[in-house]
C-alpha atoms as a PDB file:
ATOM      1  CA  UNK A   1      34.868   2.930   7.956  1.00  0.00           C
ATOM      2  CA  UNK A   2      36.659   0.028   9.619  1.00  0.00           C
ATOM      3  CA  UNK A   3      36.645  -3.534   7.980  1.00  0.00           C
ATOM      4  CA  UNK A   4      35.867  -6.137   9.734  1.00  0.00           C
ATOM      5  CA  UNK A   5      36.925  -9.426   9.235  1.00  0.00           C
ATOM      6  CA  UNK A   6      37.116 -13.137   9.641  1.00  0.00           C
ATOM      7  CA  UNK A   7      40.036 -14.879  10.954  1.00  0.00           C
ATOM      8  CA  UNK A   8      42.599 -15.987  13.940  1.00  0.00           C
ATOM      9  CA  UNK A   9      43.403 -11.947  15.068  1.00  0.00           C
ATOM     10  CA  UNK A  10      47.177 -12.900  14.770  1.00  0.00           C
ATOM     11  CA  UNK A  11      47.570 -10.200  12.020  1.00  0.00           C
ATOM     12  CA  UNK A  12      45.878  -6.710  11.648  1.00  0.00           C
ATOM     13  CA  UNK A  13      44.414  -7.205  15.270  1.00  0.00           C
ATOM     14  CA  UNK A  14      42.761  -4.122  15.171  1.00  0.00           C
ATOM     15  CA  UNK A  15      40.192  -5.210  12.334  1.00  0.00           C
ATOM     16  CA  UNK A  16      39.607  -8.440  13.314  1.00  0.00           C
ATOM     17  CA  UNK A  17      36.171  -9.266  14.514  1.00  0.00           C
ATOM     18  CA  UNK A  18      35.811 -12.745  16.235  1.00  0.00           C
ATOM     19  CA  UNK A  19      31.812 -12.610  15.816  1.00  0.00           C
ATOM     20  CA  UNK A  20      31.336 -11.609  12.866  1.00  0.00           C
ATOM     21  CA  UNK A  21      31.853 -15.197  11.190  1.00  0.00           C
ATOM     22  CA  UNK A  22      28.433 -16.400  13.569  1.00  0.00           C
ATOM     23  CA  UNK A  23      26.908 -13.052  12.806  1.00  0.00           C
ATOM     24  CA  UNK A  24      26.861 -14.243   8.599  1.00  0.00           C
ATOM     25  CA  UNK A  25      25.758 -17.511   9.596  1.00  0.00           C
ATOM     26  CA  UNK A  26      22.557 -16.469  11.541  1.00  0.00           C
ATOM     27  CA  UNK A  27      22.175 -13.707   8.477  1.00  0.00           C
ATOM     28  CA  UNK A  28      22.248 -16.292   5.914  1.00  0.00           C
ATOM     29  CA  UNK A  29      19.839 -18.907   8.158  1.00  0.00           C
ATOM     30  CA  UNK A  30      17.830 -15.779   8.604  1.00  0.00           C
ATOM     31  CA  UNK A  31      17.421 -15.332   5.314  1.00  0.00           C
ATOM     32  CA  UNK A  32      16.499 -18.850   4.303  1.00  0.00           C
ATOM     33  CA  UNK A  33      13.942 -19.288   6.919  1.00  0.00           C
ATOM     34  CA  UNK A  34      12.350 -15.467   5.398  1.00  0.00           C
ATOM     35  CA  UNK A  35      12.665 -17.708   1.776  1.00  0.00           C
ATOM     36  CA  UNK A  36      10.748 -20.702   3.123  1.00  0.00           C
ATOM     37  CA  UNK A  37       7.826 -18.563   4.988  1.00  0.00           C
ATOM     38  CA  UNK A  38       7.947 -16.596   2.064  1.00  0.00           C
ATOM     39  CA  UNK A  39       6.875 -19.647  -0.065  1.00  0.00           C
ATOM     40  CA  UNK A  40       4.046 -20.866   1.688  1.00  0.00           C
ATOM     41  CA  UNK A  41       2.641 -17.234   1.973  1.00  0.00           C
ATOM     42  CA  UNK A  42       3.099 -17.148   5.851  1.00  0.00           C
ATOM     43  CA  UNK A  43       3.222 -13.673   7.760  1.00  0.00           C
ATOM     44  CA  UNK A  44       6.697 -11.965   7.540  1.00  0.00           C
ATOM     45  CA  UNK A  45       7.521  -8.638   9.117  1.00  0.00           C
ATOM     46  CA  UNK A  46       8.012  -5.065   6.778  1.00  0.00           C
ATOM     47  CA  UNK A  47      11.764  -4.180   7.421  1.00  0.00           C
ATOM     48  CA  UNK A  48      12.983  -8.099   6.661  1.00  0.00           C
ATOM     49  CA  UNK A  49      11.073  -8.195   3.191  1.00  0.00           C
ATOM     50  CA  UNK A  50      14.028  -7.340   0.363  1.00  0.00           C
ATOM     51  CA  UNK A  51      12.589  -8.329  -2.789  1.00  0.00           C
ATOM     52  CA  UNK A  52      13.134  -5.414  -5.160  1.00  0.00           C
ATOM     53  CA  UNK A  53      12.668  -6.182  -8.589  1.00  0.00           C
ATOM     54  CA  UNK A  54      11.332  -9.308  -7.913  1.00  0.00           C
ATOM     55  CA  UNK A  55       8.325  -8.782  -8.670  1.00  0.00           C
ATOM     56  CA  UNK A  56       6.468 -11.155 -11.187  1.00  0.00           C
ATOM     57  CA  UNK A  57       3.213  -9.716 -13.596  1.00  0.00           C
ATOM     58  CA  UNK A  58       1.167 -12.422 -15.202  1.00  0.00           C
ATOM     59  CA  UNK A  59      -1.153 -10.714 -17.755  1.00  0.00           C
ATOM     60  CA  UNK A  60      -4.449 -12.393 -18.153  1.00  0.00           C
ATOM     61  CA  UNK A  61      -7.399 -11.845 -20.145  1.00  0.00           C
ATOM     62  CA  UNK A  62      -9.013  -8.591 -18.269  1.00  0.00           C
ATOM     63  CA  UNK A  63      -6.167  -8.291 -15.242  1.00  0.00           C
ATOM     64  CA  UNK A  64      -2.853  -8.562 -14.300  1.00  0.00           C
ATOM     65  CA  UNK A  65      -1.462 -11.373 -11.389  1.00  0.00           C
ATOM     66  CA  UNK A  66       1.388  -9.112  -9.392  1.00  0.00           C
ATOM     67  CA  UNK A  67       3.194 -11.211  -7.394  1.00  0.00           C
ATOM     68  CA  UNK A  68       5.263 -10.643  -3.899  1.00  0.00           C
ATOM     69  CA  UNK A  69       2.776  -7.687  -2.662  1.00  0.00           C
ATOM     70  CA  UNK A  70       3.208  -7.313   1.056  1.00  0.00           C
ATOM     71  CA  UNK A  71       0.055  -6.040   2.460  1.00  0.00           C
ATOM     72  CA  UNK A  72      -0.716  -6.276   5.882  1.00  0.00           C
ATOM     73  CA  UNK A  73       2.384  -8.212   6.706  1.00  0.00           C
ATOM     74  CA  UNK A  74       1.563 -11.101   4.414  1.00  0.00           C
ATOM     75  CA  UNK A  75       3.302 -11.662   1.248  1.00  0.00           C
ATOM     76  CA  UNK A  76       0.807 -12.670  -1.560  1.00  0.00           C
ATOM     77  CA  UNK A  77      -0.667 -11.815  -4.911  1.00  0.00           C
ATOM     78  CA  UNK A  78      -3.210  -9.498  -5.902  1.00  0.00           C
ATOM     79  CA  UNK A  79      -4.825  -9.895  -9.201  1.00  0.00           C
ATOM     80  CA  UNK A  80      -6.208  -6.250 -10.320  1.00  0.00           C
ATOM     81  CA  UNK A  81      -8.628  -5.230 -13.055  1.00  0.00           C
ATOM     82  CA  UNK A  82      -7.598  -4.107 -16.192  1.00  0.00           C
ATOM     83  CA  UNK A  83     -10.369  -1.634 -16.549  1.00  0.00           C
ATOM     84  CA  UNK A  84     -11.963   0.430 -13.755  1.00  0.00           C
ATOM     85  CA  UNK A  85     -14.417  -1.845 -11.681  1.00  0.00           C
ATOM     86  CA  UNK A  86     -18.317  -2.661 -12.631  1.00  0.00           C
ATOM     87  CA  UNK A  87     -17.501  -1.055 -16.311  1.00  0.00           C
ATOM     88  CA  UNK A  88     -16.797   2.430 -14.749  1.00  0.00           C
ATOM     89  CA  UNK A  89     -19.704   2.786 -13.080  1.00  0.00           C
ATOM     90  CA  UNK A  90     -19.762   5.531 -10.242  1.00  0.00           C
ATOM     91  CA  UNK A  91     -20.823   4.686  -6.754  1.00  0.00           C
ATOM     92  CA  UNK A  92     -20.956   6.020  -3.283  1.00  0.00           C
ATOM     93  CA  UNK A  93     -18.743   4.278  -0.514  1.00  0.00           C
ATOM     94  CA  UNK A  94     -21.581   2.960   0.755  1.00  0.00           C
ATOM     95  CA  UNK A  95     -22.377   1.568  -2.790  1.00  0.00           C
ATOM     96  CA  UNK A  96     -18.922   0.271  -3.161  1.00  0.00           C
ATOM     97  CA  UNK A  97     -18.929  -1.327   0.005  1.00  0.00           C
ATOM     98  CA  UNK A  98     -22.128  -3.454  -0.766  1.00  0.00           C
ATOM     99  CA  UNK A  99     -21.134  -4.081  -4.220  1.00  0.00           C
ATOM    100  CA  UNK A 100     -17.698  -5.565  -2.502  1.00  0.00           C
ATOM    101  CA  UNK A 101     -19.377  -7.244  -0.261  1.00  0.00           C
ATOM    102  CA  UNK A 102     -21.132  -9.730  -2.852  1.00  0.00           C
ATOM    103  CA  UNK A 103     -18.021  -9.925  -4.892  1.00  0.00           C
ATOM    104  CA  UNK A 104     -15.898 -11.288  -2.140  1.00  0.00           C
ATOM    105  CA  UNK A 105     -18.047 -13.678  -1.377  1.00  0.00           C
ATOM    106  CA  UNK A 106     -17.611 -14.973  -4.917  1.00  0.00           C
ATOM    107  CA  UNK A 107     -14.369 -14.362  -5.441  1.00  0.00           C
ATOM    108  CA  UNK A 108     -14.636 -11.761  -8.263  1.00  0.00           C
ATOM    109  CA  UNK A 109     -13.342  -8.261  -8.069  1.00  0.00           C
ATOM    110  CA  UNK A 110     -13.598  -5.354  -5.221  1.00  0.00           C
ATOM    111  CA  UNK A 111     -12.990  -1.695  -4.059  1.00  0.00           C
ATOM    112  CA  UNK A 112      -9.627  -1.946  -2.360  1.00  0.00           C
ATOM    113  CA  UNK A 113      -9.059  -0.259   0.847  1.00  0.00           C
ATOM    114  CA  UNK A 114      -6.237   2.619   0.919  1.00  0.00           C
ATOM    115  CA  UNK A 115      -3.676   0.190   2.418  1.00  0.00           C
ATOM    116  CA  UNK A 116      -4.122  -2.999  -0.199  1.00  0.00           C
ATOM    117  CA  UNK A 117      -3.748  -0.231  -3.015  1.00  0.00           C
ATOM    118  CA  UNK A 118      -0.665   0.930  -1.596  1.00  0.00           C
ATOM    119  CA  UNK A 119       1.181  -2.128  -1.295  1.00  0.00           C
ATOM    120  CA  UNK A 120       0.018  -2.926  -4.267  1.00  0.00           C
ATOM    121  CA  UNK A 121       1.778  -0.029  -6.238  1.00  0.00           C
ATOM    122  CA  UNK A 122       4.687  -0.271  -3.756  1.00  0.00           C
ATOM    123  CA  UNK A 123       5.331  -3.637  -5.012  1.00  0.00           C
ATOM    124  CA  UNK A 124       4.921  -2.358  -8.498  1.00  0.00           C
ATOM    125  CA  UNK A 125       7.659   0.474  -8.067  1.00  0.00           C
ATOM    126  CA  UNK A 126      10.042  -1.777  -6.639  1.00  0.00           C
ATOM    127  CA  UNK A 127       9.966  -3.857  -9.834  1.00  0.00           C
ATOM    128  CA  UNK A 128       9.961  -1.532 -11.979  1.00  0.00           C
ATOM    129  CA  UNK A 129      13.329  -2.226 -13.195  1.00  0.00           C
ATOM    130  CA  UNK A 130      12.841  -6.190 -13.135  1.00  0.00           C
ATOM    131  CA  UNK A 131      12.342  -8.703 -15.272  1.00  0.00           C
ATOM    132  CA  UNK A 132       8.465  -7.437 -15.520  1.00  0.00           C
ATOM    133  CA  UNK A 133       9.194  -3.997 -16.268  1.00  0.00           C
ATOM    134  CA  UNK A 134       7.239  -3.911 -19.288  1.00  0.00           C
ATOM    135  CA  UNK A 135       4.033  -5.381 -17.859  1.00  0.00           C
ATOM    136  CA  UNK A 136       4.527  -2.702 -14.691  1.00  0.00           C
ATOM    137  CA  UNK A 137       5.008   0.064 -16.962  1.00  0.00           C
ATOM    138  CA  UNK A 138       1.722  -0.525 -18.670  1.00  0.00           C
ATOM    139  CA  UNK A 139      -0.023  -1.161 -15.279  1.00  0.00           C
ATOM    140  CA  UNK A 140       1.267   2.674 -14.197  1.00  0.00           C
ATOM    141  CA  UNK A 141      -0.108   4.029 -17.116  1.00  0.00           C
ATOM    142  CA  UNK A 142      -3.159   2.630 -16.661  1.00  0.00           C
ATOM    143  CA  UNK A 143      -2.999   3.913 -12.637  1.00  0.00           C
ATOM    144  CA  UNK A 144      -1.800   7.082 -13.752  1.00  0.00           C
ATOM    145  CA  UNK A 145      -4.810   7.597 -16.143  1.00  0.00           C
ATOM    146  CA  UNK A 146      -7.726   6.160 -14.533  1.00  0.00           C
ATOM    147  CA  UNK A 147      -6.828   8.218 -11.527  1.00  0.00           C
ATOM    148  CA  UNK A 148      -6.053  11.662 -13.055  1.00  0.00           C
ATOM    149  CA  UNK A 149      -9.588  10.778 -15.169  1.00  0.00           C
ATOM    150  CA  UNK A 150     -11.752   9.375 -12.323  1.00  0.00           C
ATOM    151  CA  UNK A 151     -10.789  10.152  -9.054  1.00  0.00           C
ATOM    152  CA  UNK A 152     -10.713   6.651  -7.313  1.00  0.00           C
ATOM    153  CA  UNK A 153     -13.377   5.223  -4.451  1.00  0.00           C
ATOM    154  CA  UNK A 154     -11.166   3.533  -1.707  1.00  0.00           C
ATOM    155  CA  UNK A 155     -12.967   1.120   0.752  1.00  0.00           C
ATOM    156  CA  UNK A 156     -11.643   3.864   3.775  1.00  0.00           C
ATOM    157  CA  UNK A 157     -13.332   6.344   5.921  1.00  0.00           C
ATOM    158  CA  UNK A 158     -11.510   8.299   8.296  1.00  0.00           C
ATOM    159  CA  UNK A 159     -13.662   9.040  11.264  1.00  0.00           C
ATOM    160  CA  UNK A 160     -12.485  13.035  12.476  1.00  0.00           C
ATOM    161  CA  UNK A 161     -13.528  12.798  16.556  1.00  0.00           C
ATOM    162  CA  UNK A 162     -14.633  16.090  18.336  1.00  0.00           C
ATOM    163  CA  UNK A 163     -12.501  14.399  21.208  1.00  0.00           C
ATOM    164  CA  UNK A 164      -9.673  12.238  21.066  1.00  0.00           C
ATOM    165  CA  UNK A 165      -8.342  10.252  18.257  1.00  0.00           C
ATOM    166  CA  UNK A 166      -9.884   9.797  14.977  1.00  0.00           C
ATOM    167  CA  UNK A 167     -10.457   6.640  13.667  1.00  0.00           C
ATOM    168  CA  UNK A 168      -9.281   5.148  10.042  1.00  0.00           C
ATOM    169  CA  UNK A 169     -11.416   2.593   8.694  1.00  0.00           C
ATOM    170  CA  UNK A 170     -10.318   0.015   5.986  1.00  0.00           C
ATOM    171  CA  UNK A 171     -12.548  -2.302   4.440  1.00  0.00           C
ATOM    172  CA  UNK A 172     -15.297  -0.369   5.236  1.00  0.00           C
ATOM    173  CA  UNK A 173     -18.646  -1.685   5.489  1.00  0.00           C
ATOM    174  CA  UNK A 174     -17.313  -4.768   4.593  1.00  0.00           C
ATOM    175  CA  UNK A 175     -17.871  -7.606   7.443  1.00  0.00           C
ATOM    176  CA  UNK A 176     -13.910  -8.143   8.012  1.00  0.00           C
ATOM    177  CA  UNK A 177     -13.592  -4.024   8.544  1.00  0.00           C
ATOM    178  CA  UNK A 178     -10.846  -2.947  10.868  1.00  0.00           C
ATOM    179  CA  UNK A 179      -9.622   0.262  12.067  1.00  0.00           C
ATOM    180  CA  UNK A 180      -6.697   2.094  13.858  1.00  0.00           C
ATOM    181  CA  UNK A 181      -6.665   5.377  16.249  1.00  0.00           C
ATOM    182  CA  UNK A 182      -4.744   8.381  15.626  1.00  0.00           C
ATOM    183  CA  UNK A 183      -4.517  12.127  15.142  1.00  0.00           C
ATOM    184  CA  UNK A 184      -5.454  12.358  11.298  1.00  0.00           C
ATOM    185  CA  UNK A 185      -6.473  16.028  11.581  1.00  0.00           C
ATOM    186  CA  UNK A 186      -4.284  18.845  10.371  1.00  0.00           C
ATOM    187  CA  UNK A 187      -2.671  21.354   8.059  1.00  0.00           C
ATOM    188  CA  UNK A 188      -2.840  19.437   3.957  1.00  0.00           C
ATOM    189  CA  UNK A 189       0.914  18.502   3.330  1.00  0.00           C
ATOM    190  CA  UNK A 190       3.357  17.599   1.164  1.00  0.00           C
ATOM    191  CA  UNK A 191       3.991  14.127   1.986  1.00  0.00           C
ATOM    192  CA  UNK A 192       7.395  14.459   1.745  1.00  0.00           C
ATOM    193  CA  UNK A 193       7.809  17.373   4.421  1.00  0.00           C
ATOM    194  CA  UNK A 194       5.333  15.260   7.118  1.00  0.00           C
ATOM    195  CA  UNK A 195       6.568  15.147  10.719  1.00  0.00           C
ATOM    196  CA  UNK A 196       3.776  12.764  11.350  1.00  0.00           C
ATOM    197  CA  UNK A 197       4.514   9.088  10.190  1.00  0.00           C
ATOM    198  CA  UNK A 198       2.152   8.094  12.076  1.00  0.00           C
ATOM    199  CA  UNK A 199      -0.213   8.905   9.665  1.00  0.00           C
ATOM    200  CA  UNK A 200       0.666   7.340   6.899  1.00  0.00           C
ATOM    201  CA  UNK A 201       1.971   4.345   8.628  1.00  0.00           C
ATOM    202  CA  UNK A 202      -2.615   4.273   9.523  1.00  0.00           C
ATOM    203  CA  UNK A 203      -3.512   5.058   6.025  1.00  0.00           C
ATOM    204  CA  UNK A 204      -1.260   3.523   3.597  1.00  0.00           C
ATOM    205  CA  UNK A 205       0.645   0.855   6.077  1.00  0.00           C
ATOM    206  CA  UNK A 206       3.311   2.503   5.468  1.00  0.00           C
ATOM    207  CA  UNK A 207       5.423   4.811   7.266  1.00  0.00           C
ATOM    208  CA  UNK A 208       8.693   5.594   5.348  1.00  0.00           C
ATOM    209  CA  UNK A 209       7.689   8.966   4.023  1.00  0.00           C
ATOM    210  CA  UNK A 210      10.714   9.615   2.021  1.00  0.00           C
ATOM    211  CA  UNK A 211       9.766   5.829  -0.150  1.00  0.00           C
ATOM    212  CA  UNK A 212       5.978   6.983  -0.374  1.00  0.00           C
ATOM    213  CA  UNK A 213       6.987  10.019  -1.833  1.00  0.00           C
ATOM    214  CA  UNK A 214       9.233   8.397  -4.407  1.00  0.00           C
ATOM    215  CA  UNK A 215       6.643   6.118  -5.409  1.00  0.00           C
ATOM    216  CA  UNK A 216       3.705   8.363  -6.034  1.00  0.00           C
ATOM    217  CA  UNK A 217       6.911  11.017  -7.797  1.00  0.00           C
ATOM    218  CA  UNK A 218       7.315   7.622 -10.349  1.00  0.00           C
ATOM    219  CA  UNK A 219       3.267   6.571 -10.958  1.00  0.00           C
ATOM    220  CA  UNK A 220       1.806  10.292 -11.499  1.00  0.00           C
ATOM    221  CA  UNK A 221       5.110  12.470 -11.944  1.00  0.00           C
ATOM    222  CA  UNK A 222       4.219  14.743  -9.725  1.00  0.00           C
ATOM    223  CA  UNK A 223       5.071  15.078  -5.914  1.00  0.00           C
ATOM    224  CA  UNK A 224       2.168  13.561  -3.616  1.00  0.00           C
ATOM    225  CA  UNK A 225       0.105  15.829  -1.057  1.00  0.00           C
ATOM    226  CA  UNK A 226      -2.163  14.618   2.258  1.00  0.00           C
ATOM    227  CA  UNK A 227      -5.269  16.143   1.714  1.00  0.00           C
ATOM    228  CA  UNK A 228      -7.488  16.414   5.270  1.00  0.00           C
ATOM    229  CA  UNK A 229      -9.725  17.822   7.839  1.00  0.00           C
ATOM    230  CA  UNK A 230      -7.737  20.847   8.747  1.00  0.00           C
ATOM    231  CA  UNK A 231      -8.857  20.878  12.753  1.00  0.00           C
ATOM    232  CA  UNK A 232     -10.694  19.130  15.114  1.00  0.00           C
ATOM    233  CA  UNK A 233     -14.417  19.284  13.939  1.00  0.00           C
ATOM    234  CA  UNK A 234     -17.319  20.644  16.556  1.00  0.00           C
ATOM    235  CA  UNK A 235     -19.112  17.441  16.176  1.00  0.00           C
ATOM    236  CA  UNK A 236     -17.823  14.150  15.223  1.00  0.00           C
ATOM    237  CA  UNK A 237     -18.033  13.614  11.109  1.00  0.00           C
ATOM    238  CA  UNK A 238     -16.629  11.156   8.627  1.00  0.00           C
ATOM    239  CA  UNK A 239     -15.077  11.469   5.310  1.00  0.00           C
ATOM    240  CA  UNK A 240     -14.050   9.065   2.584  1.00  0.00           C
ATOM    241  CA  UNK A 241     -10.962   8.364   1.203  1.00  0.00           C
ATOM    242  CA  UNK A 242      -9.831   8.729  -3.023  1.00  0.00           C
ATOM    243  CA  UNK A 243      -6.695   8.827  -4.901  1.00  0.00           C
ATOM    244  CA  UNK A 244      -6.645  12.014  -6.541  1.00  0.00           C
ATOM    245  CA  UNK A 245      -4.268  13.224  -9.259  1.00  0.00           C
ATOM    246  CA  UNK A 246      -3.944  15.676 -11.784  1.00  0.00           C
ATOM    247  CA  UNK A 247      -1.197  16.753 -14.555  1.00  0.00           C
ATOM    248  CA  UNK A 248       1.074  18.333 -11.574  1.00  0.00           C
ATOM    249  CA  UNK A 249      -0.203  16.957  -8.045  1.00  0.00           C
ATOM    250  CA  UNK A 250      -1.268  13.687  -6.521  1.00  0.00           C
ATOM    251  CA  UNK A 251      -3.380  13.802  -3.364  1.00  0.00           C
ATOM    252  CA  UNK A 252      -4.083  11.164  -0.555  1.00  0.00           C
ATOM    253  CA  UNK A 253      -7.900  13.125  -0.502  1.00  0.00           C
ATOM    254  CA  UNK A 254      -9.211  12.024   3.034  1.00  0.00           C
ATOM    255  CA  UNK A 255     -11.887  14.941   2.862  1.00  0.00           C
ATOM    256  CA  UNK A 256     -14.762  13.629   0.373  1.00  0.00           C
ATOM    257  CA  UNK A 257     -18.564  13.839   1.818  1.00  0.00           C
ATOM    258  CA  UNK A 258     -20.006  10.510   1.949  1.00  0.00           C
ATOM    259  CA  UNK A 259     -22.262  11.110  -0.294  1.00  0.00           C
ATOM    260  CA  UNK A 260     -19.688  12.149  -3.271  1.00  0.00           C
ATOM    261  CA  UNK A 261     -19.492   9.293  -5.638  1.00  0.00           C
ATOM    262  CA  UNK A 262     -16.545   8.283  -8.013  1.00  0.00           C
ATOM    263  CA  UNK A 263     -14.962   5.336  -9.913  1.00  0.00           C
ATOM    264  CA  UNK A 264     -13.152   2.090  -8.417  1.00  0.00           C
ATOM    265  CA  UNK A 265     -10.098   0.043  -9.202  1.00  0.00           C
ATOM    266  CA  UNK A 266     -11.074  -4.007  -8.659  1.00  0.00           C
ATOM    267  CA  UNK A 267      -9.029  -5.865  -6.859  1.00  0.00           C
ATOM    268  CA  UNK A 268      -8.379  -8.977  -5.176  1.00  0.00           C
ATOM    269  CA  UNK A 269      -6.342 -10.396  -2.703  1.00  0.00           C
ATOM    270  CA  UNK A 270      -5.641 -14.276  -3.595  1.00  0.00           C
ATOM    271  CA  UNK A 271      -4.072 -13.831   0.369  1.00  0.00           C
ATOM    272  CA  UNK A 272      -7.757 -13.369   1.576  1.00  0.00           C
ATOM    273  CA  UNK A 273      -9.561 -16.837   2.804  1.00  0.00           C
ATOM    274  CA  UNK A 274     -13.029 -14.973   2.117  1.00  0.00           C
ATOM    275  CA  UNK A 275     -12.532 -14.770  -1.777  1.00  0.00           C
ATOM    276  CA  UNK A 276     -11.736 -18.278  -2.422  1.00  0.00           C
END
């Protein structure tokens, strides 16, 4: 690899890079501005967010604060339940979705959609040799349980279309729902093998197969599967969306009848005008 470096070029010409002195600068102002937007919880983008092992968990009386979760391109934290939501009761999706729909509005716990959960765990994993290690182990125990035990409700639907793209729902039923198009459909997979990033960039927001792989390897210590509609349906149907995992497999289960009900994690989003 060639080194570059700073300087007049009057020695070891053939290292010397005249640029790279402005390229640190803009690097380093880069960075500060990130720092600063950062701080007042403005929008940043995925691939300039660096903040591994940064991650800060307050432990309160019934949940944990996790701090520097980037969901949605936001930086902000999300305060999740220490037990599973409304005492463990089961509900539908549709049940979920109304019993969100109240909490919001007063700012007390909710179903997450796939993609909050996500970032929330990624942000986990990256700390997970910080200064909070401790508090994030006990949080993945208590992920690794609750969904080997229960099966977990996620506020999305994916929408399998006769024709065209399917549609993946987060927040469903919820008023500030919002969706994506894309060809969901297929073979079940090991995450790790997927040609399709496309996929999980919809579902999880997320697209970096190789990280979401790792991740879901350190929470249930097990590799992580996609589990689906296999083919295009003959008329258009809908499935919910659980986190699924058992002593040697976790699954991304996007095949559950609407009508199946399970347990939910609570969550919220302190990002989210609606809960405050």
């Amino acid at each position: 690899m060639e080194t570059r470096m700073i300087g007049d070029g009057s020695l070891r010409k053939s290292n010397y890079d005249p640029n790279l002195a402005d390229e640190l600068r803009r690097d380093m102002a880069e960075k500060e501005r990130l720092a600063k937007l950062k701080g007042k919880g403005e929008r940043v983008q995925d691939d300039v967010v660096e903040d591994k092992g940064q991650v800060n968990v307050e432990s309160g009386g019934d949940f944990w604060r996790i701090e520097n979760v980037l969901y949605r391109g936001q930086v902000q934290p999300v305060r999740l339940l220490k037990g599973l939501l409304d005492n463990g009761a089961v509900k539908t999706q549709d049940g979920w979705a109304e019993y969100s729909n109240e909490s919001r509005s007063k700012g007390e716990f909710y179903t997450p959609n796939y993609q909050l959960a996500h970032s929330t765990i990624r942000a986990l994993w990256e700390g997970r040799d910080g200064v909070g290690k401790s508090e994030v182990e006990e949080i993945r125990e208590f992920l690794k349980k609750t969904s080997r035990e229960k099966w977990l409700m996620m506020l999305t639907r994916v929408g399998y279309k006769k024709k065209g793209k399917d549609e993946v729902i987060h927040d469903y039923g919820l008023a500030n729902a919002f969706s994506e198009r894309v060809d969901f459909a297929g073979k079940d997979e090991r995450v790790i093998s997927s040609c399709n990033k496309d996929v999980y960039r919809v579902l999880l927001g997320d697209e970096d197969v190789g990280r979401i792989a790792e991740i879901y390897q350190w929470l249930n210590e097990t590799p992580v599967h996609l589990w689906r509609v296999n083919s295009k349906p003959e008329q258009d149907i809908e499935r919910v969306a659980r986190l699924n995992a058992g002593s040697g497999w976790a699954y991304f289960y996007c095949d559950r009848v609407p009508s199946g009900a399970n347990a939910s994690l609570g969550v919220v989003a302190e990002g989210d005008a609606q809960n405050f």
